[in-house]
C-alpha atoms as a PDB file:
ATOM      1  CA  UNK A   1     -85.442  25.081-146.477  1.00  0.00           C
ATOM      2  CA  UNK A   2     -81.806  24.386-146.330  1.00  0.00           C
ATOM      3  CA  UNK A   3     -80.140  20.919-145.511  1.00  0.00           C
ATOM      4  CA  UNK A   4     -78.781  22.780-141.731  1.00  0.00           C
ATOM      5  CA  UNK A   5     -82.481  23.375-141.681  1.00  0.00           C
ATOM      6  CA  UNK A   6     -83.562  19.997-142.344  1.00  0.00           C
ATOM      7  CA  UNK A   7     -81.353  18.685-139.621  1.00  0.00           C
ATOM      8  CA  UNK A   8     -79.087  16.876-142.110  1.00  0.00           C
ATOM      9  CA  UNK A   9     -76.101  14.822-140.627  1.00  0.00           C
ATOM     10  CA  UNK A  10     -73.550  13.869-142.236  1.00  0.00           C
ATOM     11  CA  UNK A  11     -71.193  10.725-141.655  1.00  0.00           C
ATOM     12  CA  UNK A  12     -68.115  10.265-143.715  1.00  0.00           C
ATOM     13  CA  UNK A  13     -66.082   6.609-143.572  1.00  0.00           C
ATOM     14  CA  UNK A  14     -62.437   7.024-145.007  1.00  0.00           C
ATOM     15  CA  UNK A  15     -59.640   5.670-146.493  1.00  0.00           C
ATOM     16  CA  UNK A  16     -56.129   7.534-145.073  1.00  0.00           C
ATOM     17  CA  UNK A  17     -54.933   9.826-147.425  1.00  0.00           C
ATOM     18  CA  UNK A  18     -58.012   9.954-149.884  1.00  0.00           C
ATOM     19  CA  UNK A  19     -59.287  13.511-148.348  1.00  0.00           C
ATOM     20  CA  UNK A  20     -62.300  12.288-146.226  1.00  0.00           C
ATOM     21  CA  UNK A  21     -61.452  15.329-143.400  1.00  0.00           C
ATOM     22  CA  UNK A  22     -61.217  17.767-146.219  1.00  0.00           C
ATOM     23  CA  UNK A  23     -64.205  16.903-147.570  1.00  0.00           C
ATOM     24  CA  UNK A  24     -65.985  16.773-143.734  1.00  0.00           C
ATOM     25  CA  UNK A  25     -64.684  20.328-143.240  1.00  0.00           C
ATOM     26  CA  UNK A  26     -65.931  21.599-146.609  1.00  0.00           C
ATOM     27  CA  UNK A  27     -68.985  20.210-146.135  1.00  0.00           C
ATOM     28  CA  UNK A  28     -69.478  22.034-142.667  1.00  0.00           C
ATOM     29  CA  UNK A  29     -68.237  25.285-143.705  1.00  0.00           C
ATOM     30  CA  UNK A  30     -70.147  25.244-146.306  1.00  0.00           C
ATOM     31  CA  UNK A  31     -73.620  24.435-144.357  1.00  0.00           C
ATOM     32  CA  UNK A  32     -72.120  26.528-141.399  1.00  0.00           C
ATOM     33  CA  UNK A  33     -72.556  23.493-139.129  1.00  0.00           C
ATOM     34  CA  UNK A  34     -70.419  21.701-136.211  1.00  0.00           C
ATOM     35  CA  UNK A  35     -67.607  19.543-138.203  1.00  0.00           C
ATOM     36  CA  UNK A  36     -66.679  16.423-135.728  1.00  0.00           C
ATOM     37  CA  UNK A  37     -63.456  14.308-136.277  1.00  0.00           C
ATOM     38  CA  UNK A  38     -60.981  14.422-133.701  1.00  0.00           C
ATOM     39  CA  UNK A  39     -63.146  16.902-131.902  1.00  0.00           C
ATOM     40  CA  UNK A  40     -65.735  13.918-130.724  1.00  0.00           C
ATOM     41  CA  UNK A  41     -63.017  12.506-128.449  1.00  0.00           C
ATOM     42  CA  UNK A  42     -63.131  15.555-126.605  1.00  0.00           C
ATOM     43  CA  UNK A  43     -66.629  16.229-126.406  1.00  0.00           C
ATOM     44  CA  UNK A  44     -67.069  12.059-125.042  1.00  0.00           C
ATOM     45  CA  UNK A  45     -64.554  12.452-122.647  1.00  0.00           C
ATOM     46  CA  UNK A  46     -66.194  15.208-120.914  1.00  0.00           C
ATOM     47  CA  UNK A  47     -69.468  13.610-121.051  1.00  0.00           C
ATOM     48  CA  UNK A  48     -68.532  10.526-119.600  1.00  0.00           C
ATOM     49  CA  UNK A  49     -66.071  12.054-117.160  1.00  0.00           C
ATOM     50  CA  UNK A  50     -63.174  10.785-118.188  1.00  0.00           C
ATOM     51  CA  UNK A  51     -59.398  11.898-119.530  1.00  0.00           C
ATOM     52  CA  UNK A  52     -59.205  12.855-122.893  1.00  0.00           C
ATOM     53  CA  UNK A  53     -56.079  10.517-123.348  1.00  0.00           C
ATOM     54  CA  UNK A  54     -58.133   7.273-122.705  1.00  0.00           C
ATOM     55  CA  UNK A  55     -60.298   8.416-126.064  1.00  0.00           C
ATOM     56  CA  UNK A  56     -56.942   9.487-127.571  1.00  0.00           C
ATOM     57  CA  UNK A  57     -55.063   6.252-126.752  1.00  0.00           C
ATOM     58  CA  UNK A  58     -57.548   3.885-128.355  1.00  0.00           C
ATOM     59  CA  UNK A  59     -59.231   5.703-131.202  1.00  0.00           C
ATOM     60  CA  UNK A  60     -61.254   3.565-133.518  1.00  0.00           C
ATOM     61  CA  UNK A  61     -58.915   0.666-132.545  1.00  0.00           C
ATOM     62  CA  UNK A  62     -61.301  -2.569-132.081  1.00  0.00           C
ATOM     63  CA  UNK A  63     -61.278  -4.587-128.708  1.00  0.00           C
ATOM     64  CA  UNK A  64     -57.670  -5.915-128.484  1.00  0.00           C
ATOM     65  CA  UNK A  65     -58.408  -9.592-126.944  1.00  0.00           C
ATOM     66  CA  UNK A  66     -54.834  -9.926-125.498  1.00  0.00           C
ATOM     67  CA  UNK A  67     -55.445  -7.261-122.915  1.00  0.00           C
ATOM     68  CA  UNK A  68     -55.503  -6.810-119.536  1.00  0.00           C
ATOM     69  CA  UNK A  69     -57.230  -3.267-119.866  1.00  0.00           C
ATOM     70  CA  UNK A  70     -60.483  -3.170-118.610  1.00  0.00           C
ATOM     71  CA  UNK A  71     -62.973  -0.553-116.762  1.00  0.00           C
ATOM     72  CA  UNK A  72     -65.713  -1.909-114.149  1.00  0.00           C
ATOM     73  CA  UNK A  73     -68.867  -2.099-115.708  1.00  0.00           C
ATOM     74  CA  UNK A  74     -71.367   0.534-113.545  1.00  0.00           C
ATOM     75  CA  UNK A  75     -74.127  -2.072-114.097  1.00  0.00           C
ATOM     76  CA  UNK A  76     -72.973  -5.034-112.623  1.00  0.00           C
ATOM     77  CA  UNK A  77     -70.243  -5.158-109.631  1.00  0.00           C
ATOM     78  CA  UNK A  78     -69.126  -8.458-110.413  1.00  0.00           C
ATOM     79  CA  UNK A  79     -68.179  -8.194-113.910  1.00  0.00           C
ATOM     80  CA  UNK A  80     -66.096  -6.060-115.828  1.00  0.00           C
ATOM     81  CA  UNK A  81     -65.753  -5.001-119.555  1.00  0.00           C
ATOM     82  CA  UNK A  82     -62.772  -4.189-121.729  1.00  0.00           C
ATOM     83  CA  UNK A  83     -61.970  -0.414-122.007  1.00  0.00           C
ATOM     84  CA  UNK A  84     -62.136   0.026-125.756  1.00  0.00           C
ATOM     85  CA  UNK A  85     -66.067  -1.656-125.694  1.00  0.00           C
ATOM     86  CA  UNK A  86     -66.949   1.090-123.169  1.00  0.00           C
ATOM     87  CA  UNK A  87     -65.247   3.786-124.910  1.00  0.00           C
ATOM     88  CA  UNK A  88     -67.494   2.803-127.989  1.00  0.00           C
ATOM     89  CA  UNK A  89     -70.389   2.918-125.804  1.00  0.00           C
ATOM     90  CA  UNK A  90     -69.753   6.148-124.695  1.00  0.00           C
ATOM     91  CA  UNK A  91     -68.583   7.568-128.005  1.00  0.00           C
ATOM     92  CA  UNK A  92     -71.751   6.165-129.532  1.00  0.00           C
ATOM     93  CA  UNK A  93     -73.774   8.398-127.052  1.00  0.00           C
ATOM     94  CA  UNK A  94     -72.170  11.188-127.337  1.00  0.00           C
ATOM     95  CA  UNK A  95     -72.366  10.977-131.529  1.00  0.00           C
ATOM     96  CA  UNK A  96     -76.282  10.506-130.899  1.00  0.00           C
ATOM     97  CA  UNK A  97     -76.908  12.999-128.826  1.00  0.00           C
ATOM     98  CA  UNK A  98     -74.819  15.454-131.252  1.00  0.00           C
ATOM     99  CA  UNK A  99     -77.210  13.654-133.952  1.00  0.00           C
ATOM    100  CA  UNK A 100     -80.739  14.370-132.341  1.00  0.00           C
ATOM    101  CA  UNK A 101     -79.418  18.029-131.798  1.00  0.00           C
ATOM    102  CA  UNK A 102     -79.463  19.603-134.861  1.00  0.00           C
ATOM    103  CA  UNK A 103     -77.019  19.190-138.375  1.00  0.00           C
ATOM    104  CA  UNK A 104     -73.273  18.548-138.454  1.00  0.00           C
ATOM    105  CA  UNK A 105     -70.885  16.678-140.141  1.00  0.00           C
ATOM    106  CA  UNK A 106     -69.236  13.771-138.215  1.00  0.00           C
ATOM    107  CA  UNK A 107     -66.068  11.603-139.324  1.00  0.00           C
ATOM    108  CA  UNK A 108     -65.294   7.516-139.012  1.00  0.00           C
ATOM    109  CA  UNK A 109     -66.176   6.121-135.171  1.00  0.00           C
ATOM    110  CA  UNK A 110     -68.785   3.982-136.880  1.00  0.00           C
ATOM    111  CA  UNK A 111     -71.261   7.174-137.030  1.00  0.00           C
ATOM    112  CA  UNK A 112     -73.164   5.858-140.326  1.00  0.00           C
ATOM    113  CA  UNK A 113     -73.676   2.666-138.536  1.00  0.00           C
ATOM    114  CA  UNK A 114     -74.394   4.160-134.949  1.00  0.00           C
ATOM    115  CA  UNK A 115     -76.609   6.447-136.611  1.00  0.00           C
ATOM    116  CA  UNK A 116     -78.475   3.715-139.346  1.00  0.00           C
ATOM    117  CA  UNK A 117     -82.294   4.692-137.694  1.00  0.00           C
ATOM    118  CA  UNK A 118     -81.469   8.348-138.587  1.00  0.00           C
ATOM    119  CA  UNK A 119     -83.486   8.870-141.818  1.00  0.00           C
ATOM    120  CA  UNK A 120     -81.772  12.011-141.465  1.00  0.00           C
ATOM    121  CA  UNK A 121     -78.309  11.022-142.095  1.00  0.00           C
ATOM    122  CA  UNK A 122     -76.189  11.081-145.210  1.00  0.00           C
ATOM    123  CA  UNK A 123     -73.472   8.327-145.009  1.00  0.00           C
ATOM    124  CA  UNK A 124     -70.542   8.617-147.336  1.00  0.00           C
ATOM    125  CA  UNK A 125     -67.444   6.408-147.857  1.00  0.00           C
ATOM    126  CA  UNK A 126     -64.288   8.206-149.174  1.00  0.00           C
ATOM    127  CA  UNK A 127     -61.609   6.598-150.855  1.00  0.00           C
ATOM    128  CA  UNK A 128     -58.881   6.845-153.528  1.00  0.00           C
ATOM    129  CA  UNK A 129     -56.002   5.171-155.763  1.00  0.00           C
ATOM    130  CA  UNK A 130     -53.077   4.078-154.082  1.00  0.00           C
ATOM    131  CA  UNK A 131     -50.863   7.324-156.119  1.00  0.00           C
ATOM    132  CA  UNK A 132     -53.315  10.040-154.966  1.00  0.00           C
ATOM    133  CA  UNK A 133     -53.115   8.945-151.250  1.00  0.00           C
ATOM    134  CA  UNK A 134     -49.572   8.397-150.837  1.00  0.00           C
ATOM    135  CA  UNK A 135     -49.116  11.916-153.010  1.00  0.00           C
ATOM    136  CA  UNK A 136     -51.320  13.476-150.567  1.00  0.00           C
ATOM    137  CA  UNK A 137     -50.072  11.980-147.230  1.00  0.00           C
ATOM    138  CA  UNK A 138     -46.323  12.742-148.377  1.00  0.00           C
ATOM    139  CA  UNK A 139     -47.140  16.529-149.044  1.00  0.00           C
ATOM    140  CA  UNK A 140     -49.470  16.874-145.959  1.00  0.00           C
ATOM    141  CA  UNK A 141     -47.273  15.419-143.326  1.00  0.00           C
ATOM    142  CA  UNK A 142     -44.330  15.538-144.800  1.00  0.00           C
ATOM    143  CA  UNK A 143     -43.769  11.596-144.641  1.00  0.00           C
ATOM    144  CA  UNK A 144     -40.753   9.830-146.703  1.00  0.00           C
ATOM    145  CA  UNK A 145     -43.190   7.448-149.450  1.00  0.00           C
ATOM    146  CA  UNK A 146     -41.765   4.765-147.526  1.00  0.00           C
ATOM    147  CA  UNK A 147     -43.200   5.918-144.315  1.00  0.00           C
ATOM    148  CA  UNK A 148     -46.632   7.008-145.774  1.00  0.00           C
ATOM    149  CA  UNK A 149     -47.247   3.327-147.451  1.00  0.00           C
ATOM    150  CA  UNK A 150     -46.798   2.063-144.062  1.00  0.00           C
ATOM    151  CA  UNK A 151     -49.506   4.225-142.376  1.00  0.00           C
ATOM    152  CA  UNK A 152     -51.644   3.913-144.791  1.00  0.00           C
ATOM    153  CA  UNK A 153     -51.376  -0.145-144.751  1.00  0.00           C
ATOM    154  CA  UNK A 154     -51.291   0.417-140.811  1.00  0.00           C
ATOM    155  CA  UNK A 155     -54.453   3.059-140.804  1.00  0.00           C
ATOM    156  CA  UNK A 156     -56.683   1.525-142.863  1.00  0.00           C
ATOM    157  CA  UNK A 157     -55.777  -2.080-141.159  1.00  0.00           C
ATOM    158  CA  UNK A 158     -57.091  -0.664-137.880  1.00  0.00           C
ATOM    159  CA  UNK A 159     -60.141   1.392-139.363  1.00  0.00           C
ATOM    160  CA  UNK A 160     -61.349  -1.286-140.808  1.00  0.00           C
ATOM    161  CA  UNK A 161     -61.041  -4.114-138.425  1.00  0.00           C
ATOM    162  CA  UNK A 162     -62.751  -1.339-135.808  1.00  0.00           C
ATOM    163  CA  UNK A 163     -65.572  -0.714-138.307  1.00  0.00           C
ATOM    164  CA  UNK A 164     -66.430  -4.500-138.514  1.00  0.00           C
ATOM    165  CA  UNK A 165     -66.100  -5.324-135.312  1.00  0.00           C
ATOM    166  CA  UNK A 166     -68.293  -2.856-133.904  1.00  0.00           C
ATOM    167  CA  UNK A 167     -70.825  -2.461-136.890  1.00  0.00           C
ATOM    168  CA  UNK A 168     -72.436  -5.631-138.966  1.00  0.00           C
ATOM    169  CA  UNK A 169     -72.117  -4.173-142.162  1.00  0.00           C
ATOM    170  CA  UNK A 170     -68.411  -4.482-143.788  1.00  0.00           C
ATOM    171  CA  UNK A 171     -66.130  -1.296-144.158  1.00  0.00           C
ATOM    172  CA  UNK A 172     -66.015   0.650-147.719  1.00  0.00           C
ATOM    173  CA  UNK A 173     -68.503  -2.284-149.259  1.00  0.00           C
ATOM    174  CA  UNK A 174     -70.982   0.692-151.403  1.00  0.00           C
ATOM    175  CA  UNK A 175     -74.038  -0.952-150.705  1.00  0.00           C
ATOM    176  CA  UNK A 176     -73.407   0.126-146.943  1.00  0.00           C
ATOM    177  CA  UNK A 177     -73.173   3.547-147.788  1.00  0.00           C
ATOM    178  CA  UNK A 178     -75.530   6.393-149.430  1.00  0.00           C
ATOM    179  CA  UNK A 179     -72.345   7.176-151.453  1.00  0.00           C
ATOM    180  CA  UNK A 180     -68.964   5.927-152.373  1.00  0.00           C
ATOM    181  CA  UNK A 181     -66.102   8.688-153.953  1.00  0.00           C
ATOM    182  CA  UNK A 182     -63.350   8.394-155.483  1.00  0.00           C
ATOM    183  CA  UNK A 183     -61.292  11.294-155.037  1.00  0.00           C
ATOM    184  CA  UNK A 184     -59.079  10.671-157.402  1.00  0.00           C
ATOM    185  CA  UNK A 185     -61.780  11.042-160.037  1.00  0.00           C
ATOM    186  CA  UNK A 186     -63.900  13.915-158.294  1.00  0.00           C
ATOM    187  CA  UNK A 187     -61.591  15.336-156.405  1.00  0.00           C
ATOM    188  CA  UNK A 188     -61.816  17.105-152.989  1.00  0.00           C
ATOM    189  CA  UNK A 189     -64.489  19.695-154.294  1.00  0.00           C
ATOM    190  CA  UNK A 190     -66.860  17.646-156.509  1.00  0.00           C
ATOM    191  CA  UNK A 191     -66.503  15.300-154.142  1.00  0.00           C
ATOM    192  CA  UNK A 192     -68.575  18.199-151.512  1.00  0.00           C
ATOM    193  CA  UNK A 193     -70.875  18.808-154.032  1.00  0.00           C
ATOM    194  CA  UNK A 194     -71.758  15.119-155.043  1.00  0.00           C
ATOM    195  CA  UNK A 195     -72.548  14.610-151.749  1.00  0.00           C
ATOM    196  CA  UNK A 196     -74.943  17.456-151.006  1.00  0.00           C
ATOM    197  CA  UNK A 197     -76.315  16.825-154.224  1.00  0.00           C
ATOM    198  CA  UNK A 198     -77.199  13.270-152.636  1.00  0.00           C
ATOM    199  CA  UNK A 199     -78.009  14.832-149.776  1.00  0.00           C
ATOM    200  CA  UNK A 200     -80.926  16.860-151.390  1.00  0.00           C
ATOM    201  CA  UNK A 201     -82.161  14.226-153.503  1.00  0.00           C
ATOM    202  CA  UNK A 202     -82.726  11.863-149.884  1.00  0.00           C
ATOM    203  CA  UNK A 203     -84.127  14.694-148.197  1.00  0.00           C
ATOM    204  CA  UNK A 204     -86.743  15.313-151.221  1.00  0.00           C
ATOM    205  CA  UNK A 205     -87.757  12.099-151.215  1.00  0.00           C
ATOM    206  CA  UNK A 206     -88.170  11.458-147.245  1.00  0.00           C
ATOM    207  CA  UNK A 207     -92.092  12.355-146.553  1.00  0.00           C
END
């Protein structure tokens, strides 16, 4: 039985620049199953009705507690809660749902953590020297170093204050994970393979 036939998910947390959406879209070529990065925003926003942009805006950014954004709650007509809480909540749904349906690979939004009752899952952490990711975010977006140190220092900022807010384990600490990579030792493709290696060895052993 293969691991799309075992219903294996796959949730990958990232450092920018170390290759963690290369490896995601390896991975799901590879088992021929849905990839999910950017992708999730779309499928939440039709789920829960609304634009696109409001996903877009606010992506893995924790609750800001300075604004003034916030959506009525539907479950209580008095109170209210702030717009990046409920866009979590819906995201979360939507990433269980796409869980409980069948295999795919899923990247950052908290899914290891969303997903932590899913013996099924196979929660990786991706992340890299400081060289290797500013190499790789200069030659993939064509960023001046200068420019890429910034968004990296910027990117991981937010990812990680998002990750702990919303999840009570601490983001890119290895004992939260199934796996921790660094690419700059394995690279993008033994990276792929280390983790479906792990992947087979948690499915052997789950009874």
């Amino acid at each position: 039985m293969t691991l799309k036939e075992k219903h294996a998910v796959f949730t990958i947390g990232r450092q920018y620049g170390s290759g963690g959406r290369q490896i995601g879209k390896k991975l799901a070529e590879m088992l021929d199953i849905p990839f999910l990065d950017k992708e999730l925003l779309e499928l939440a926003a039709k789920e829960s009705g609304l634009k696109k942009e409001v996903f877009e805006n606010i992506d893995e950014q924790p609750r800001n507690f300075l604004s003034n954004e916030f959506i009525l709650s539907p479950f209580a007509a008095i109170s209210s809660i702030p717009i990046n809480d409920t866009i979590f909540t819906m995201q979360a749904d939507t990433i269980t749902k796409l869980a409980q349906k069948g295999s795919c690979v899923i990247v950052g939004r908290c899914a290891g953590y969303i997903l932590k009752d899913f013996e099924n899952t196979i929660d990786a952490f991706i992340h890299s020297t400081h060289d290797d990711k500013l190499k790789r975010i200069v030659n993939e977006y064509g960023l001046s170093e200068d420019k890429a140190v910034e968004m990296m220092r910027k990117v991981d900022k937010k990812r990680q204050a998002y990750h702990n807010y919303y999840a009570d384990t601490k983001w890119g600490m290895c004992k939260n994970y199934d796996i921790s990579l660094n690419t700059s030792i394995t690279g993008i493709d033994g990276a792929v393979q280390l983790i479906l290696s792990i992947a087979e060895m948690k499915f052997n052993n789950i009874k």
